[in-house]
Protein backbone atom coordinates (compact mmCIF):
# COMPACT_ATOMS: atom_id res chain seq x y z
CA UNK A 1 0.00 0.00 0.00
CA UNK A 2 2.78 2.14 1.13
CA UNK A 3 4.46 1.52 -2.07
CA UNK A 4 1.58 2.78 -4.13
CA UNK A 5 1.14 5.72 -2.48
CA UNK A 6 4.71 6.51 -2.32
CA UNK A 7 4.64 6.22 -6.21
CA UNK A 8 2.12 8.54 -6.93
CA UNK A 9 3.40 11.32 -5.09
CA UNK A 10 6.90 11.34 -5.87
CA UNK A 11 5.31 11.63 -9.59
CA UNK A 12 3.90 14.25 -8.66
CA UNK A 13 7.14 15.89 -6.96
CA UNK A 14 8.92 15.36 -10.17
CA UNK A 15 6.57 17.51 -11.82
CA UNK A 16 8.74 20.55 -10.43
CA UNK A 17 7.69 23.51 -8.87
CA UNK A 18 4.17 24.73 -9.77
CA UNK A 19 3.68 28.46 -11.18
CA UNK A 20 3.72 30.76 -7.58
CA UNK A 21 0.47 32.41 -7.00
CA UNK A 22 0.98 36.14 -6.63
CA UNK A 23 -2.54 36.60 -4.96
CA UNK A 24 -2.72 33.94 -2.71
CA UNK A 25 0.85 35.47 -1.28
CA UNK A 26 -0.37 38.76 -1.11
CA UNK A 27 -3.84 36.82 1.29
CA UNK A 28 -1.16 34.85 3.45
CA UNK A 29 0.88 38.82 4.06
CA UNK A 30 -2.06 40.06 4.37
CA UNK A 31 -3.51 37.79 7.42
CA UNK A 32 -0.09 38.09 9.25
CA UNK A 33 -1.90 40.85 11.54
CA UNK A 34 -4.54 38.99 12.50
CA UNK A 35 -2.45 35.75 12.75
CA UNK A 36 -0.68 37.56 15.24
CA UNK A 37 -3.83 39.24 16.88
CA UNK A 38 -5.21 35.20 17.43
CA UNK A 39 -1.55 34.17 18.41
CA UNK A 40 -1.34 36.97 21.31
CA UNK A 41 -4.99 35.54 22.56
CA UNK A 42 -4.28 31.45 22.68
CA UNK A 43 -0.87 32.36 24.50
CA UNK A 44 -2.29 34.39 27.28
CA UNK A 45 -4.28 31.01 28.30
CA UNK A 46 -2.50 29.17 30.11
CA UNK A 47 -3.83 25.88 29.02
CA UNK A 48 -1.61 22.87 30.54
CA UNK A 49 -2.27 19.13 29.95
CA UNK A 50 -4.77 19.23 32.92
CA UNK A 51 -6.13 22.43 33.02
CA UNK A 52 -10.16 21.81 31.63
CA UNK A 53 -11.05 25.60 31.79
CA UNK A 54 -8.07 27.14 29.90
CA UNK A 55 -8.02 24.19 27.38
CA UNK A 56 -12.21 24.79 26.18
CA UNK A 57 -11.29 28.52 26.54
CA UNK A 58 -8.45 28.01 23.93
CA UNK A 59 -11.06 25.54 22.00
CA UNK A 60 -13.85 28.57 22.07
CA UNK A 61 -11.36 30.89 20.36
CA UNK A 62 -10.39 28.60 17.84
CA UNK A 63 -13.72 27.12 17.03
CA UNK A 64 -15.26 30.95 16.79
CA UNK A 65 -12.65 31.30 14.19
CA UNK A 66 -13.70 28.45 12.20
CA UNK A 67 -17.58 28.39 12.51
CA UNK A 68 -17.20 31.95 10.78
CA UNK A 69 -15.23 30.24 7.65
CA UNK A 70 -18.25 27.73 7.51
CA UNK A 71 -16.64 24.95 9.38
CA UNK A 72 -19.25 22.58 11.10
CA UNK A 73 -17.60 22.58 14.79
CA UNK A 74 -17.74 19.19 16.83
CA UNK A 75 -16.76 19.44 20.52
CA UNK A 76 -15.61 15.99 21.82
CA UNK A 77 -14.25 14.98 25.99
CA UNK A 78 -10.71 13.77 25.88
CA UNK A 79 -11.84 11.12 28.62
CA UNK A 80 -9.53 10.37 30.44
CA UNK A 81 -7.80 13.56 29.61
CA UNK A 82 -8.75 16.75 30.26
CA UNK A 83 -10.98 19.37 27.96
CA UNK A 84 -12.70 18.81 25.15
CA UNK A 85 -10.99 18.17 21.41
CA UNK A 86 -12.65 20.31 18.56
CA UNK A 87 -13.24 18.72 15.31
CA UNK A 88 -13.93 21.42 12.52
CA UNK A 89 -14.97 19.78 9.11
CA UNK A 90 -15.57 21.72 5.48
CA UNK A 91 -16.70 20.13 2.17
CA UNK A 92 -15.84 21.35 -1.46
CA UNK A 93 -16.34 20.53 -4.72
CA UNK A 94 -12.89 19.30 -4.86
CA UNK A 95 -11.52 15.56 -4.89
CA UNK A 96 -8.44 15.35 -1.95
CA UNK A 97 -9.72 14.59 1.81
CA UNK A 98 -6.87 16.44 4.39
CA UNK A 99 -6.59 16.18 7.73
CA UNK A 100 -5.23 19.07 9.36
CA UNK A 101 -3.78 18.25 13.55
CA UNK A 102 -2.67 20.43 16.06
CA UNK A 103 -2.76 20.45 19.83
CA UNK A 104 -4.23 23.29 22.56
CA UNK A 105 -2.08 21.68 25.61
CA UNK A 106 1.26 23.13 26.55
CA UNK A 107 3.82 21.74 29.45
CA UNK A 108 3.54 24.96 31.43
CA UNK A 109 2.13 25.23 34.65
CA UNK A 110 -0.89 27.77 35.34
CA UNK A 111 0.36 31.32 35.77
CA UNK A 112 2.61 31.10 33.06
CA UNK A 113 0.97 33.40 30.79
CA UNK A 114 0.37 36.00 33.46
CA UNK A 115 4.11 35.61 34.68
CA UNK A 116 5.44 35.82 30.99
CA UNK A 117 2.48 37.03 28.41
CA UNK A 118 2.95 37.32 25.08
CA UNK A 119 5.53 39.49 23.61
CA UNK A 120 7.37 40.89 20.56
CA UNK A 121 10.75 41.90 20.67
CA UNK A 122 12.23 42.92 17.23
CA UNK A 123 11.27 40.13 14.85
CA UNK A 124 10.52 37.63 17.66
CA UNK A 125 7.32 36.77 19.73
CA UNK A 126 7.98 35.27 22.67
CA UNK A 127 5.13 32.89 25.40
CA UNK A 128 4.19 30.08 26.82
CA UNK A 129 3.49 27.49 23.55
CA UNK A 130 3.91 30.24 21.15
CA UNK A 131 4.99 27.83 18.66
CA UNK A 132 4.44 24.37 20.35
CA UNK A 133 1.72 23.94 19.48
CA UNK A 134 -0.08 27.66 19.97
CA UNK A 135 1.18 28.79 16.41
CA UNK A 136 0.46 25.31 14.75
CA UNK A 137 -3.55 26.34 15.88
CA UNK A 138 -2.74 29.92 13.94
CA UNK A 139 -1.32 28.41 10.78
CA UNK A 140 -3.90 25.85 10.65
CA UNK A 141 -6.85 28.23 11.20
CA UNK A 142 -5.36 31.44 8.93
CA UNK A 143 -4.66 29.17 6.57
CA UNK A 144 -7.95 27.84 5.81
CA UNK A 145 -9.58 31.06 5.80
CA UNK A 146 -7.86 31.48 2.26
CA UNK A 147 -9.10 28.32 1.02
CA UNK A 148 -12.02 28.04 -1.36
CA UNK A 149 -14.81 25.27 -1.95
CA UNK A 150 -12.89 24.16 -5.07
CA UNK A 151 -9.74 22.97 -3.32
CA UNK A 152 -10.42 20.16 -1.12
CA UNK A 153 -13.33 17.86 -1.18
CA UNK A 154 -13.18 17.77 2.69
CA UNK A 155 -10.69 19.93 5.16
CA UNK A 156 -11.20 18.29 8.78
CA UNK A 157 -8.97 20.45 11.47
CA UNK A 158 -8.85 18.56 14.56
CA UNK A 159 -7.04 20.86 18.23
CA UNK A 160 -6.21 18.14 20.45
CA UNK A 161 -5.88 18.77 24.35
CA UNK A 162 -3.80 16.53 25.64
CA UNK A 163 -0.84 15.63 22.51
CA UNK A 164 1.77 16.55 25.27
CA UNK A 165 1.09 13.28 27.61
CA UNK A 166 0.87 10.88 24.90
CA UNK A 167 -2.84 11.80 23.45
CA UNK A 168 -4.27 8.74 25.63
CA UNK A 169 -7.50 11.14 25.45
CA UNK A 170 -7.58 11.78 22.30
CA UNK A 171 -5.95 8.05 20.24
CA UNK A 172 -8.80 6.80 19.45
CA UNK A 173 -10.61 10.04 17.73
CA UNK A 174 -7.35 10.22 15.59
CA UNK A 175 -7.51 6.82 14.24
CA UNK A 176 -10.98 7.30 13.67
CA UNK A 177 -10.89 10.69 11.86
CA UNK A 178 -7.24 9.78 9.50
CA UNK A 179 -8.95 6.90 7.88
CA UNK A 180 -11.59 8.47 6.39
CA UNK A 181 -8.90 11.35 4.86
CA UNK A 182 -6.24 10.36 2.17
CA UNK A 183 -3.05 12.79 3.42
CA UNK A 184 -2.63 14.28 6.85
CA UNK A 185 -0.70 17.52 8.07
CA UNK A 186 0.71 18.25 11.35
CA UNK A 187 1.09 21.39 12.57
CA UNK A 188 3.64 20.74 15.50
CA UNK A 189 6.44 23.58 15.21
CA UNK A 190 8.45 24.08 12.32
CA UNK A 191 12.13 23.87 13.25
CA UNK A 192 14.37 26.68 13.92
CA UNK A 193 16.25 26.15 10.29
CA UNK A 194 12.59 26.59 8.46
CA UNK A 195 12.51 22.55 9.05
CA UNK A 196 9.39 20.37 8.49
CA UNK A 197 10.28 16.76 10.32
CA UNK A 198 9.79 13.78 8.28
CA UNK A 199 10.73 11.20 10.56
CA UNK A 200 10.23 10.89 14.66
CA UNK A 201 11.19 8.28 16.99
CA UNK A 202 8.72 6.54 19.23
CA UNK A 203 8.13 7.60 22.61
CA UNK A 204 8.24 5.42 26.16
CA UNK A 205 8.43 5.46 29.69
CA UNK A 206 9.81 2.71 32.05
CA UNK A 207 9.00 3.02 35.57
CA UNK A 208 10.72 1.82 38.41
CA UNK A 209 9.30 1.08 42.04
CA UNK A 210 11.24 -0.05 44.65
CA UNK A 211 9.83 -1.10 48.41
CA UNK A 212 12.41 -2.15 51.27
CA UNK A 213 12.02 -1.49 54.90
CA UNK A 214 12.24 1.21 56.82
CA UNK A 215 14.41 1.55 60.00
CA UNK A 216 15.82 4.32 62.23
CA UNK A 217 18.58 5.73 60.06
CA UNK A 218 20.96 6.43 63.33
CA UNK A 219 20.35 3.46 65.74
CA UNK A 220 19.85 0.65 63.81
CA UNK A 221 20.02 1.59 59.98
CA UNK A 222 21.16 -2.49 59.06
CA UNK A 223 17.46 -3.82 60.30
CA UNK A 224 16.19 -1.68 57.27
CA UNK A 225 16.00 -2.27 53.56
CA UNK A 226 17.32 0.92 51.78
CA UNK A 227 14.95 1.44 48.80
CA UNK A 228 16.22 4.41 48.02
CA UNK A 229 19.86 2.79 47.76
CA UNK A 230 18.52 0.13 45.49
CA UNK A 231 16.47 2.51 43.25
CA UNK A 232 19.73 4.43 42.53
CA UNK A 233 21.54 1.47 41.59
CA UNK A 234 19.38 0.67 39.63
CA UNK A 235 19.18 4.04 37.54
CA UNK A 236 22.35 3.66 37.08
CA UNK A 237 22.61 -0.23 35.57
CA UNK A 238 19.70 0.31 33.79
CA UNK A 239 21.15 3.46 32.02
CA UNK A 240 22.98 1.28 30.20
CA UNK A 241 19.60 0.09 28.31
CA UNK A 242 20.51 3.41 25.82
CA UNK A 243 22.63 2.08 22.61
CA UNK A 244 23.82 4.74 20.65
CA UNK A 245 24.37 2.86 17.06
CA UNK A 246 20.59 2.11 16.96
CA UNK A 247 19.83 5.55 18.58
CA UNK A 248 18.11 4.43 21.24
CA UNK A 249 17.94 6.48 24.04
CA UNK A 250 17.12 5.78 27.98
CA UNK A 251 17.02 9.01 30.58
CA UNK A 252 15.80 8.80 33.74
CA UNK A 253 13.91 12.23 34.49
CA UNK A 254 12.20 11.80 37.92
CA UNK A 255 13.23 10.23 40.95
CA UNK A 256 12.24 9.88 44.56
CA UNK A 257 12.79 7.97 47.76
CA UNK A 258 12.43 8.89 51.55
CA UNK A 259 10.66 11.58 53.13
CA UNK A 260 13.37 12.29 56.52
CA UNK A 261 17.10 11.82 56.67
CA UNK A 262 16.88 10.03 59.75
CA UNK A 263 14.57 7.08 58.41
CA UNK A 264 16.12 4.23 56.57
CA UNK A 265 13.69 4.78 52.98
CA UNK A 266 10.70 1.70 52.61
CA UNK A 267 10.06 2.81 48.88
CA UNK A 268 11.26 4.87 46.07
CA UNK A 269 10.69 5.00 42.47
CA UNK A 270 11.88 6.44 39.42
CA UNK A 271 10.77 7.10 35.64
CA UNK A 272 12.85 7.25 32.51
CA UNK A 273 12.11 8.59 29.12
CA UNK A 274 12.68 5.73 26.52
CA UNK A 275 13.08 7.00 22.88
CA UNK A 276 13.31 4.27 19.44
CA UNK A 277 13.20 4.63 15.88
CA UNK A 278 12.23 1.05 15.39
CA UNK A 279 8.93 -0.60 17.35
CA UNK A 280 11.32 -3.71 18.04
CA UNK A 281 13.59 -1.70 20.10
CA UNK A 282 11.12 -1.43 22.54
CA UNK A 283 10.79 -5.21 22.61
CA UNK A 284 14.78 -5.42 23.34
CA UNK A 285 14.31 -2.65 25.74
CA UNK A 286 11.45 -4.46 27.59
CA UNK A 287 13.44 -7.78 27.58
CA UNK A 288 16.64 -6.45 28.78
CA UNK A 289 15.63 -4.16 31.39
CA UNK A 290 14.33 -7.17 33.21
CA UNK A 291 17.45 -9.51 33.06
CA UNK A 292 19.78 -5.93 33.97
CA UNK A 293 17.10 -5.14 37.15
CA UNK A 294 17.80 -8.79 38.34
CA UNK A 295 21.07 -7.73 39.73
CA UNK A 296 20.93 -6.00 42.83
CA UNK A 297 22.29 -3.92 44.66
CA UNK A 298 20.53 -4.73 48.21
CA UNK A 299 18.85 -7.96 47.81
CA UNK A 300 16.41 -7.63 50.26
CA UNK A 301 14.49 -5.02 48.31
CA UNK A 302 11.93 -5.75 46.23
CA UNK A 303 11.48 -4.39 42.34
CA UNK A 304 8.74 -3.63 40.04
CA UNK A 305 9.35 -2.47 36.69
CA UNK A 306 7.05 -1.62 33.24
CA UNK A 307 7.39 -0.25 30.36
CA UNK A 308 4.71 1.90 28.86
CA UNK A 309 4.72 2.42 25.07
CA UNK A 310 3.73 5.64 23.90
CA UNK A 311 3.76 7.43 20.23
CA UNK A 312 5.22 4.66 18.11
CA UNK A 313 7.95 5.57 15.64
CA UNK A 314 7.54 7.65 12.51
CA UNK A 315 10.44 6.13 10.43
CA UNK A 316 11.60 7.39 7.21
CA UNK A 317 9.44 6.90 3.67
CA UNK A 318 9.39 6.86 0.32
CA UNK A 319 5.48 8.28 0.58
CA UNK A 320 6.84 11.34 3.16
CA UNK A 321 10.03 12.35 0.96
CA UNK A 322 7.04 12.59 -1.62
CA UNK A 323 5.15 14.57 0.52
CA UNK A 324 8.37 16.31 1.74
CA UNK A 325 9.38 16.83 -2.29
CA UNK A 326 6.33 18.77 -2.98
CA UNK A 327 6.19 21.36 0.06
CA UNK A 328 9.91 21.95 -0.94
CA UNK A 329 8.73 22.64 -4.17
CA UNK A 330 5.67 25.32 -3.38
CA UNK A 331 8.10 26.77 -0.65
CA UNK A 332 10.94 27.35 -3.52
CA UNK A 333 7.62 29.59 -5.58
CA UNK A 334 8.07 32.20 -2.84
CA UNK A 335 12.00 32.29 -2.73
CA UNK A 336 12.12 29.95 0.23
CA UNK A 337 14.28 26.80 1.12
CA UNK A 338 13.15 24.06 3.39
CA UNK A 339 15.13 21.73 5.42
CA UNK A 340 14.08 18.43 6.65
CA UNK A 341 15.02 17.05 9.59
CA UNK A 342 14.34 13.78 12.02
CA UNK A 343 13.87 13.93 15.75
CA UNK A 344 13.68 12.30 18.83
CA UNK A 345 10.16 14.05 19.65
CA UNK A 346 7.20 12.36 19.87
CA UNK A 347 3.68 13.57 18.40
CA UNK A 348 0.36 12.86 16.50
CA UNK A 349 1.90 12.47 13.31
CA UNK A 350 3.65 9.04 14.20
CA UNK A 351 -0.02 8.05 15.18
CA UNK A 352 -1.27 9.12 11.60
CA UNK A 353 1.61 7.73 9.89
CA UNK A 354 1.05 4.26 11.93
CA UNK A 355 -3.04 4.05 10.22
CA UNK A 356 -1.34 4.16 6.87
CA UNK A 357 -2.23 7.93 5.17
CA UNK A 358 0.72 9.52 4.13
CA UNK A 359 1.53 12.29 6.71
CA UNK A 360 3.72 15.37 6.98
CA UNK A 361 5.08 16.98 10.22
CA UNK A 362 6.61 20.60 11.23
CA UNK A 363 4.03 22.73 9.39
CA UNK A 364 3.39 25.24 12.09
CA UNK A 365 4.84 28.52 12.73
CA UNK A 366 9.32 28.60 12.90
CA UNK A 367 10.82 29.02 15.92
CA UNK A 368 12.70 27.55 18.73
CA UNK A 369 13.42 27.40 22.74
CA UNK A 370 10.58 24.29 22.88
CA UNK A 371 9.43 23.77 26.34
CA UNK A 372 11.42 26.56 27.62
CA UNK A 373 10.77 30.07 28.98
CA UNK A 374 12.52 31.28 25.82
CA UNK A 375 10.23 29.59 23.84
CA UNK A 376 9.62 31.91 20.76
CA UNK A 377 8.58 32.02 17.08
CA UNK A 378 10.19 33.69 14.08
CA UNK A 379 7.09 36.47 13.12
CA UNK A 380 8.52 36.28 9.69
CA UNK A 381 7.63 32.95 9.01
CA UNK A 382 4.01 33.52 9.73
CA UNK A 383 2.85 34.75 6.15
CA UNK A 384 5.12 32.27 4.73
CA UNK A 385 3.68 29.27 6.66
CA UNK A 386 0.24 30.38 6.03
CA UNK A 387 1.21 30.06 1.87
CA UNK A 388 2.87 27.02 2.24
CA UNK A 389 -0.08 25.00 4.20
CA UNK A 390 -2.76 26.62 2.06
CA UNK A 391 -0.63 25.52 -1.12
CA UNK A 392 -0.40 22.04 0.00
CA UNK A 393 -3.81 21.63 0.84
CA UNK A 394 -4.76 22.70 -2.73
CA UNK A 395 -2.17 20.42 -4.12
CA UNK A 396 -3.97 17.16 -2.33
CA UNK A 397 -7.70 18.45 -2.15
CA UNK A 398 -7.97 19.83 -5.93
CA UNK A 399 -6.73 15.96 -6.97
CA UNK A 400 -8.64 12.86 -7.04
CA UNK A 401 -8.40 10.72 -3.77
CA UNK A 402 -4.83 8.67 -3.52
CA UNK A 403 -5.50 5.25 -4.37
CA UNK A 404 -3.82 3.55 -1.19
């Protein structure tokens, strides 16, 4: 199937650069204002993975937005997650079915946006999700406000709240909605270089739990069982689970053990962040981890270890570099060069890749400082984005369906 696909659109890659289009240019410059205007709104929410209220408030904005282009507006729960995802869905006269993702949550903690609002300095804005995935929303919505009925046959947009833990709210609705469209684009951040991503590993977590017996640290610390001890040996041994050739990589983030220095610790536990590019390296992962953990440090304790499989990988393909071929192309009609780069983040698009529709990543607003408190976005690349996404929606909703 794969194949097929891939076949059809690197024909249509070698077709070369279509003729630029002077007016729809002059639409995208033309909406930077209000891009900016809608940008300055979602990023003084603070909307966090768990915060309901500022994730629907974000959702109102952006479904106002849409209802007003003539977008039917669906509001869904993200059981077990928080909020409610908004499904927005056009039809045309055209042929192409696109699927348009990007997600309301951010990593930041409430008060964010009143400690750091949005701001521009020189030809930066800087906030809280400004471009991950705040700006995505923009591009998405900005660009389908200079869409007509003729170039798709259906433009779904879908804001998830909760793309930042995994989607576990939200997995099911994106199966559901990718399979009834033949290409998908995601609007996570473009990269700093004006990058769209084309491949992503998967995503993981192990988790560690450790319970030994607790004891007065000063008077008789031997009659206890030193979790905490054990847990950090463990980190340790278990660090070794990484293997740089296959680029696999194993960090532990979070740990913690004992609650007073004079008390001998009963339990601790730890979490690492487990990153693949192949789904079977979470098998070896899963396997070793076990026979490593078997060696320990203070026998006495007792261990409990899992590993939780997130976003599967997004390896590299012939059907992207298709996809990939022809956004370089419509980006070179305004004078612009893209790069295309692989990372180790996780998002939807490994999901939409995984259901079998050809999918592109990075489409949302340039930028950089992800997850950071110099998290910005590059307000030059806004009218530029905007061109680019409407383009490429016209390029696969004017066509017939892909035959898959």
């Amino acid at each position: 199937m794969r194949k097929l696909v891939a076949g059809v659109m690197l024909a249509w890659a070698a077709a070369g650069a279509a003729s630029a289009e002077p007016a729809l240019l002059k639409a995208a410059q033309e909406r930077q204002a209000a891009a900016l205007a809608l940008l300055e709104k979602l990023v003084n929410i603070d909307s966090g993975t768990f915060n309901a209220k500022g994730l629907d408030a974000v959702g109102a904005i952006a479904a106002a937005e849409l209802a007003q282009q003539g977008f039917s507006v669906e509001k869904t729960p993200a059981t077990p997650a928080a909020g409610h995802n908004i499904v927005a869905t056009r039809t045309g006269s055209g042929k192409g079915r696109v699927l348009l993702v990007a997600h309301m949550d951010t990593v930041f903690p409430d008060g964010t946006a009143a400690k750091r609002p949005f701001r521009i300095e020189g030809r930066r804005a800087y906030g809280p999700g400004i471009m991950d995935d705040k700006g995505g929303i923009v591009i998405a919505v900005q660009a389908a406000r200079l869409l007509g009925d003729k170039d798709f046959g259906k433009l779904t947009i879908l804001l998830n709240t909760n793309e930042e833990t995994g989607s576990e709210g939200t997995r099911a609705l994106i199966d559901k909605l990718v399979r009834g469209h033949d290409v998908a684009f995601n609007l996570e951040p473009g990269r700093a270089a004006d990058g769209l991503v084309v491949a992503r590993k998967g995503s993981g977590e192990i988790e560690l739990e450790v319970t030994g017996k607790a004891s007065h640290a000063g008077v008789a610390p031997k009659q206890g069982v030193n979790a905490a001890l054990e847990a950090a040996h463990q980190v340790v041994q278990l660090s070794r689970l990484g293997d740089d050739a296959k680029e696999t990589t194993v960090s532990w983030t979070v740990i913690h053990g004992g609650e007073r220095s004079n008390v001998i610790p009963d339990h601790a536990r730890a979490t690492a962040d487990v990153r693949v590019k192949t789904p079977e390296e979470f098998d070896r992962v899963e396997r070793d981890m076990r026979s490593i953990a078997a060696k320990k440090l203070v026998p006495e304790a007792q261990i409990a270890l899992s590993l939780t499989r997130g976003f599967p990988p997004m390896p590299p393909s012939a059907v992207t570099d298709g996809l990939a071929a022809r956004a370089a192309s419509i980006y070179a009609e305004i004078g612009r060069k893209l790069t295309l780069e692989s990372t180790g983040g996780a998002a939807d698009a490994s999901l939409m890749f995984a259901a079998g529709v050809p999918t592109l990543d990075g489409l949302g607003i340039v930028g950089g400082g992800i997850h950071t408190a110099d998290e910005y976005a590059e307000v030059d690349s806004i009218a530029p984005r905007i061109y680019l996404l409407a383009r490429l929606i016209q390029e696969y909703g004017r066509r017939p369906a892909i035959t898959k």
